[in-house]
N, C-alpha and C. Protein backbone atom coordinates (compact mmCIF):
# COMPACT_ATOMS: atom_id res chain seq x y z
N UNK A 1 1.01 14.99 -3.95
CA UNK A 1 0.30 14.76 -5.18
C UNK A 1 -1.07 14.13 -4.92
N UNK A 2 -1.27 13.18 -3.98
CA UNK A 2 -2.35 12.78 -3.94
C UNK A 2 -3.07 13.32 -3.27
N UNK A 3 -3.01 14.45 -2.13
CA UNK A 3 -3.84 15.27 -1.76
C UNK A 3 -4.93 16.64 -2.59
N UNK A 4 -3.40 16.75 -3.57
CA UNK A 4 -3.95 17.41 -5.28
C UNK A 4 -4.86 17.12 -5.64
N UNK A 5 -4.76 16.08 -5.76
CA UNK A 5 -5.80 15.16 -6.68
C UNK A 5 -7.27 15.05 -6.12
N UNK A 6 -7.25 14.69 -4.71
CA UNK A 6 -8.07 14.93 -3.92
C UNK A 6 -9.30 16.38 -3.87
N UNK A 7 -8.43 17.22 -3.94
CA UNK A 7 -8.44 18.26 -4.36
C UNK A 7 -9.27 18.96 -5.83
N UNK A 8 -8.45 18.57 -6.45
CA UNK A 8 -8.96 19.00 -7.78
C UNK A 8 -10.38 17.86 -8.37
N UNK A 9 -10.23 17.13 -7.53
CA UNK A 9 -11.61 16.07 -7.69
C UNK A 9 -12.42 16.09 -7.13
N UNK A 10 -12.09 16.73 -5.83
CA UNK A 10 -13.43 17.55 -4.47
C UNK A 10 -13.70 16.12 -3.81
N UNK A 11 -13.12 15.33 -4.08
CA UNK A 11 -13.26 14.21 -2.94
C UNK A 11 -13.79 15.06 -1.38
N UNK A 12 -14.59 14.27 -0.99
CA UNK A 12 -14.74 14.56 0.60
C UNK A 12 -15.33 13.01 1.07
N UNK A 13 -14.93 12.80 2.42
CA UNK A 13 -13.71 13.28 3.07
C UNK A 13 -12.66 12.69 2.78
N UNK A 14 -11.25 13.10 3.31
CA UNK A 14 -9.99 12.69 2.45
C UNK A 14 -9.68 11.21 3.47
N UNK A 15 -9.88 10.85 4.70
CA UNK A 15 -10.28 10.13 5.44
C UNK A 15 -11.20 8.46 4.75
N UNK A 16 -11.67 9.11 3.77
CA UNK A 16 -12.66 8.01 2.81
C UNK A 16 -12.11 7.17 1.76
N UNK A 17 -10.26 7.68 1.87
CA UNK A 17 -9.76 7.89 0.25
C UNK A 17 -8.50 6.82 0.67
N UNK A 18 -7.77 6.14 -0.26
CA UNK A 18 -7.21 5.02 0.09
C UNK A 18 -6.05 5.49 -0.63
N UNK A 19 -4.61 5.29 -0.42
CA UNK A 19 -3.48 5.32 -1.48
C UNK A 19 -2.62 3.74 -1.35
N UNK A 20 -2.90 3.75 -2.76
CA UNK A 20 -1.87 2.31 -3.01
C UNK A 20 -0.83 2.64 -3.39
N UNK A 21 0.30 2.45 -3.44
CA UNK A 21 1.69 3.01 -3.38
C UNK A 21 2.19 1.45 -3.39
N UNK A 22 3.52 1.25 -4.56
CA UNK A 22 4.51 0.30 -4.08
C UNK A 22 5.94 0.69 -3.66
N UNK A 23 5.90 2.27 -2.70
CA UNK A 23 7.25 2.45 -2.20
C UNK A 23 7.01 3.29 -0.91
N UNK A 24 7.91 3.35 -0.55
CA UNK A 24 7.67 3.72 0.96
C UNK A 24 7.17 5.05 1.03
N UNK A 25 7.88 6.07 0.28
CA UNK A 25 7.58 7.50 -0.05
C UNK A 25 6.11 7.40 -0.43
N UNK A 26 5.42 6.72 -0.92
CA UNK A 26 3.97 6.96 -1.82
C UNK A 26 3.65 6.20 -0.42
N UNK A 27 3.64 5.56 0.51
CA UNK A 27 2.53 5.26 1.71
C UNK A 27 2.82 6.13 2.58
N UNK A 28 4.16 6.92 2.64
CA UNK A 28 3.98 7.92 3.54
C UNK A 28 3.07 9.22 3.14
N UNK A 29 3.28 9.45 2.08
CA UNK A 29 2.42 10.53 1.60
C UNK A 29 1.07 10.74 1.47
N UNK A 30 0.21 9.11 1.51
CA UNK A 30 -0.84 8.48 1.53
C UNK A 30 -1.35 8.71 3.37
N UNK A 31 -0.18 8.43 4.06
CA UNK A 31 -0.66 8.55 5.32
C UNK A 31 -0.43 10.32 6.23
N UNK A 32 0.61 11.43 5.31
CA UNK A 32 0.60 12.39 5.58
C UNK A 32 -0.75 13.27 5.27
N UNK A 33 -1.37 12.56 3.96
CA UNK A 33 -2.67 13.53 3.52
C UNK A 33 -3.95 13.06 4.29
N UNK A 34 -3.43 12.04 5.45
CA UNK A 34 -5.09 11.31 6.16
C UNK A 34 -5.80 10.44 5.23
N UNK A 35 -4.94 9.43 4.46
CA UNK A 35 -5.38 8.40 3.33
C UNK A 35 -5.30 6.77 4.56
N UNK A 36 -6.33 6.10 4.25
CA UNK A 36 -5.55 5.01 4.41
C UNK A 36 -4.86 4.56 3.52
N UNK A 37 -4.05 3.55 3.89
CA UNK A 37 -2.73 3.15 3.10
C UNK A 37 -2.64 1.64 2.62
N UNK A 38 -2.16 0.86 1.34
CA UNK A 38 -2.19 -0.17 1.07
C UNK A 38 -0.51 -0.21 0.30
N UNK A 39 0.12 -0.83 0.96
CA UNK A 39 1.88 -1.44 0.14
C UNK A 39 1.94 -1.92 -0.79
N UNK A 40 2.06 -1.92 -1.84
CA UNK A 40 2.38 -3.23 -2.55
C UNK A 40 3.72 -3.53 -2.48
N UNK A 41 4.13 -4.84 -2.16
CA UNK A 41 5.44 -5.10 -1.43
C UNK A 41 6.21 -6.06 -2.63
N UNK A 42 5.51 -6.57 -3.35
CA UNK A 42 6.06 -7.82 -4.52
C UNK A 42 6.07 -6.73 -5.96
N UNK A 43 5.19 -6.73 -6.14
CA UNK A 43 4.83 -6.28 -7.23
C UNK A 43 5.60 -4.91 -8.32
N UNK A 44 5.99 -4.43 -7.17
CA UNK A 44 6.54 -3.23 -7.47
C UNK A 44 7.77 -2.65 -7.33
N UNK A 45 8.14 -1.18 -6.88
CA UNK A 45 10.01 -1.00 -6.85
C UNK A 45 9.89 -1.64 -5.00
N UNK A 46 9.65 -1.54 -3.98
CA UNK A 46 10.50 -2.69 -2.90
C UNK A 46 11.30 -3.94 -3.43
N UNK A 47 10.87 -4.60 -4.80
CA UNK A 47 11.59 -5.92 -4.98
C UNK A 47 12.41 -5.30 -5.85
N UNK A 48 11.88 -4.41 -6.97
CA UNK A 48 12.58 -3.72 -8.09
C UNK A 48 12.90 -4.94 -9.04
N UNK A 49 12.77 -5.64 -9.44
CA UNK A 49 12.93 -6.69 -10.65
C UNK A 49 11.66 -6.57 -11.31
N UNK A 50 11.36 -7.44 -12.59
CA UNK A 50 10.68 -7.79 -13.42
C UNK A 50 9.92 -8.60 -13.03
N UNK A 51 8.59 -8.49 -13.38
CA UNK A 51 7.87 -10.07 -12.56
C UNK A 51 8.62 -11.36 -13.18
N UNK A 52 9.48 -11.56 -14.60
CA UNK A 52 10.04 -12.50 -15.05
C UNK A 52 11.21 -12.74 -13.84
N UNK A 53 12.11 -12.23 -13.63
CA UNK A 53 13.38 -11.70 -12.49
C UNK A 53 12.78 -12.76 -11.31
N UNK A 54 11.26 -11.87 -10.66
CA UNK A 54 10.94 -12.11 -9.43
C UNK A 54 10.80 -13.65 -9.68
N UNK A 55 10.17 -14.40 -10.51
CA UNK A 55 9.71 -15.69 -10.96
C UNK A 55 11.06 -16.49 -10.97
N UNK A 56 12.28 -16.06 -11.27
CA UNK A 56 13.43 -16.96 -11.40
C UNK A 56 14.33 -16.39 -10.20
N UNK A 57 13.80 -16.04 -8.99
CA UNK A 57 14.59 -15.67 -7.92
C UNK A 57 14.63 -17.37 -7.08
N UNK A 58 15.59 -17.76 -6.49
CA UNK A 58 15.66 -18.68 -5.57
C UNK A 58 14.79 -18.69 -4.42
N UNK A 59 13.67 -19.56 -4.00
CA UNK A 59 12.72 -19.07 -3.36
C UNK A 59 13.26 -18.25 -1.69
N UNK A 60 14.93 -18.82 -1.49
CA UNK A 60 14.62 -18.75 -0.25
C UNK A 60 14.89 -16.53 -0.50
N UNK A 61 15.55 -16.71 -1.24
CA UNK A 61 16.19 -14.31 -1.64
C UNK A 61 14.64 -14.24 -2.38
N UNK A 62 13.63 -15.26 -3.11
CA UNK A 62 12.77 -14.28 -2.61
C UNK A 62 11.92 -14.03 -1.37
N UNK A 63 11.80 -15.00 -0.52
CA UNK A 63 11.06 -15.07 0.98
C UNK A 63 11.74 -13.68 1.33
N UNK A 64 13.15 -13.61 1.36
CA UNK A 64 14.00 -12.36 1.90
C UNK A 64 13.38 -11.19 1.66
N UNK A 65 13.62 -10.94 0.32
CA UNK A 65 13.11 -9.65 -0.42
C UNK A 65 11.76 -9.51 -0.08
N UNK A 66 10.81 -10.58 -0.19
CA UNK A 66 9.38 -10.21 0.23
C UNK A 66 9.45 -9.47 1.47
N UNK A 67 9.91 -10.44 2.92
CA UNK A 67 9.88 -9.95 3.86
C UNK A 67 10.31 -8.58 4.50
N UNK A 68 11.37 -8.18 3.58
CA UNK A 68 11.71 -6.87 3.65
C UNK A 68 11.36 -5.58 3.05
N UNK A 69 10.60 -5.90 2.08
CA UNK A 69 9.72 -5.04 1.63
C UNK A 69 8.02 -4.99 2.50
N UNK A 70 7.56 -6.06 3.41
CA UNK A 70 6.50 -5.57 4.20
C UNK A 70 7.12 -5.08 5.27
N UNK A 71 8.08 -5.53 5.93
CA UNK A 71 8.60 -4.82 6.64
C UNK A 71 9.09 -3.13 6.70
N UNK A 72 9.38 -3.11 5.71
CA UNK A 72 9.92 -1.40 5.46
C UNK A 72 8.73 -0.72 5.30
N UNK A 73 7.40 -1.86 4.34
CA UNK A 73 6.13 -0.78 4.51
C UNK A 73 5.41 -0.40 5.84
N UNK A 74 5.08 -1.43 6.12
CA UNK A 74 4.90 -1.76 7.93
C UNK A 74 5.39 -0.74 8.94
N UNK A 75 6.83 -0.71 8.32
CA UNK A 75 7.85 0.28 9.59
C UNK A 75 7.58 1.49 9.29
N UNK A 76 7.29 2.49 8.17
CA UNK A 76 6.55 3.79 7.69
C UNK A 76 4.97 3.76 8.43
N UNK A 77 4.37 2.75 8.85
CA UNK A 77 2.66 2.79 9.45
C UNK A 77 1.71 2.33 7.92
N UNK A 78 2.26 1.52 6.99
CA UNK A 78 0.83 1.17 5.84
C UNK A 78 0.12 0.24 6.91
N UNK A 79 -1.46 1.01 6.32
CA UNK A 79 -2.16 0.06 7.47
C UNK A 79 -2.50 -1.36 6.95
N UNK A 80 -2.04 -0.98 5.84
CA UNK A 80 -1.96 -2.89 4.72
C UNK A 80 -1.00 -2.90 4.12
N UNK A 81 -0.54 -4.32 3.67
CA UNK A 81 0.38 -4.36 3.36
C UNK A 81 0.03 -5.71 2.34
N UNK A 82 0.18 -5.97 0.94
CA UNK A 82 -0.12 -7.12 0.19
C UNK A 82 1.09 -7.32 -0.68
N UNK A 83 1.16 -8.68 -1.65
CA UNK A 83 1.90 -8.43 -2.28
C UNK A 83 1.85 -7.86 -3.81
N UNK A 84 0.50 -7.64 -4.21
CA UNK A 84 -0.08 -6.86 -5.76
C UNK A 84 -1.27 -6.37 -5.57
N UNK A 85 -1.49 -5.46 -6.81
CA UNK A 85 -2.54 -5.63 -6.53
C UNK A 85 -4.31 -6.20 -6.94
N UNK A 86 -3.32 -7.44 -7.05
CA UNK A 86 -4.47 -8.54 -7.07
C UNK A 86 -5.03 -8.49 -5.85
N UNK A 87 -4.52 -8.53 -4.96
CA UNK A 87 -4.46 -8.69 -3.24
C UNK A 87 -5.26 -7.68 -2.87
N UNK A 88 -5.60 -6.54 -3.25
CA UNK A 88 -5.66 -5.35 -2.74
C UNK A 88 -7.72 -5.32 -2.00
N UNK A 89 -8.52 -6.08 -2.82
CA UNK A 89 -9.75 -6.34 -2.46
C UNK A 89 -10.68 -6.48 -1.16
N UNK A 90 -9.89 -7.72 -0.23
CA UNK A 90 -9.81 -7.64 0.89
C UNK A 90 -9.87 -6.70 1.65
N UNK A 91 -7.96 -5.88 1.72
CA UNK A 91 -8.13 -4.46 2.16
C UNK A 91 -9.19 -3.56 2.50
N UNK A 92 -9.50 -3.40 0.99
CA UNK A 92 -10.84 -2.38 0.80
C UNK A 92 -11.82 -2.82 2.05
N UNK A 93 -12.28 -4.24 1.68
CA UNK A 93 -13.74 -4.25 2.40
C UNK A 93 -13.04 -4.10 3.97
N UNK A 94 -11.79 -4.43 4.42
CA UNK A 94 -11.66 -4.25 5.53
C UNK A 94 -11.49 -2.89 5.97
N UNK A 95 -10.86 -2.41 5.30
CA UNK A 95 -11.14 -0.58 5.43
C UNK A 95 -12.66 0.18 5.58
N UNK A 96 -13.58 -0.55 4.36
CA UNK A 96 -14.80 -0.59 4.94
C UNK A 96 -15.69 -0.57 6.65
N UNK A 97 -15.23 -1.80 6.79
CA UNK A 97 -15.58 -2.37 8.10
C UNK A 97 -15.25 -1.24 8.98
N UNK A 98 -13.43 -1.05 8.92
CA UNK A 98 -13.58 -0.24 9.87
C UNK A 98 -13.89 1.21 10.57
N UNK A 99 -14.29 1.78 8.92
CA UNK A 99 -14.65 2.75 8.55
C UNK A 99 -16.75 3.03 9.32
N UNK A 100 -17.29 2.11 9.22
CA UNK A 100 -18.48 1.27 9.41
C UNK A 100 -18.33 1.56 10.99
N UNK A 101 -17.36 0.99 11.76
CA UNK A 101 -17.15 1.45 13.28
C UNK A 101 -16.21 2.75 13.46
N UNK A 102 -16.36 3.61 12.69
CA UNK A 102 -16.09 4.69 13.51
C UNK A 102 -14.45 5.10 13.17
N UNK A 103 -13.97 4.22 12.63
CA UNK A 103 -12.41 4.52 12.85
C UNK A 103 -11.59 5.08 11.20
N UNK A 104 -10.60 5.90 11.53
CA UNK A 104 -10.19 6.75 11.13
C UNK A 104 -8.81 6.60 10.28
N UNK A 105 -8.01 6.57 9.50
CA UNK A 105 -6.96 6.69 9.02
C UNK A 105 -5.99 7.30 10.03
């Protein structure tokens, strides 16, 4: 789908183009079309609760759940990994940067 899109929008190059995804399937697909890739690991289905849910989790099942949701993104190749995307800003300019030297998705 997001190569579609790519597509039907004439993006060039697809290399330039970023997919935020909060599940493993949407960063793989992000990294099958030559996207770089950003997780969202809190925010979204990896925790699968409500942000109300996530807010009344016991901190230590949520440390758990966090950790296992960057982990599972991580273990697919997201070349970022945050927990919303509040977070996501950073990324960018660092994708920038490395984009700036030469390097590639």
């Amino acid at each position: 789908m997001c190569l579609q899109n790519v597509i039907n929008l004439q993006v060039s190059p697809v290399e330039s183009c970023v997919k935020i995804d909060d599940t493993v399937p949407g960063i793989e697909e992000g990294l099958n079309a030559g996207m770089w890739t950003i997780g969202l690991a809190v925010s979204g289905n990896e925790i699968g609760l409500p942000l109300e849910e996530v807010k009344q989790l016991d901190p230590a099942e949520f440390a758990r759940r966090r950790e296992r949701a960057y982990t599972r993104m991580r273990q697919v190749g997201g070349h970022y990994v945050v927990d919303s995307i509040a977070d996501v800003m950073p990324c960018l300019d660092a994708i920038e940067e490395r984009m700036a030297r030469g390097e590639r998705p």
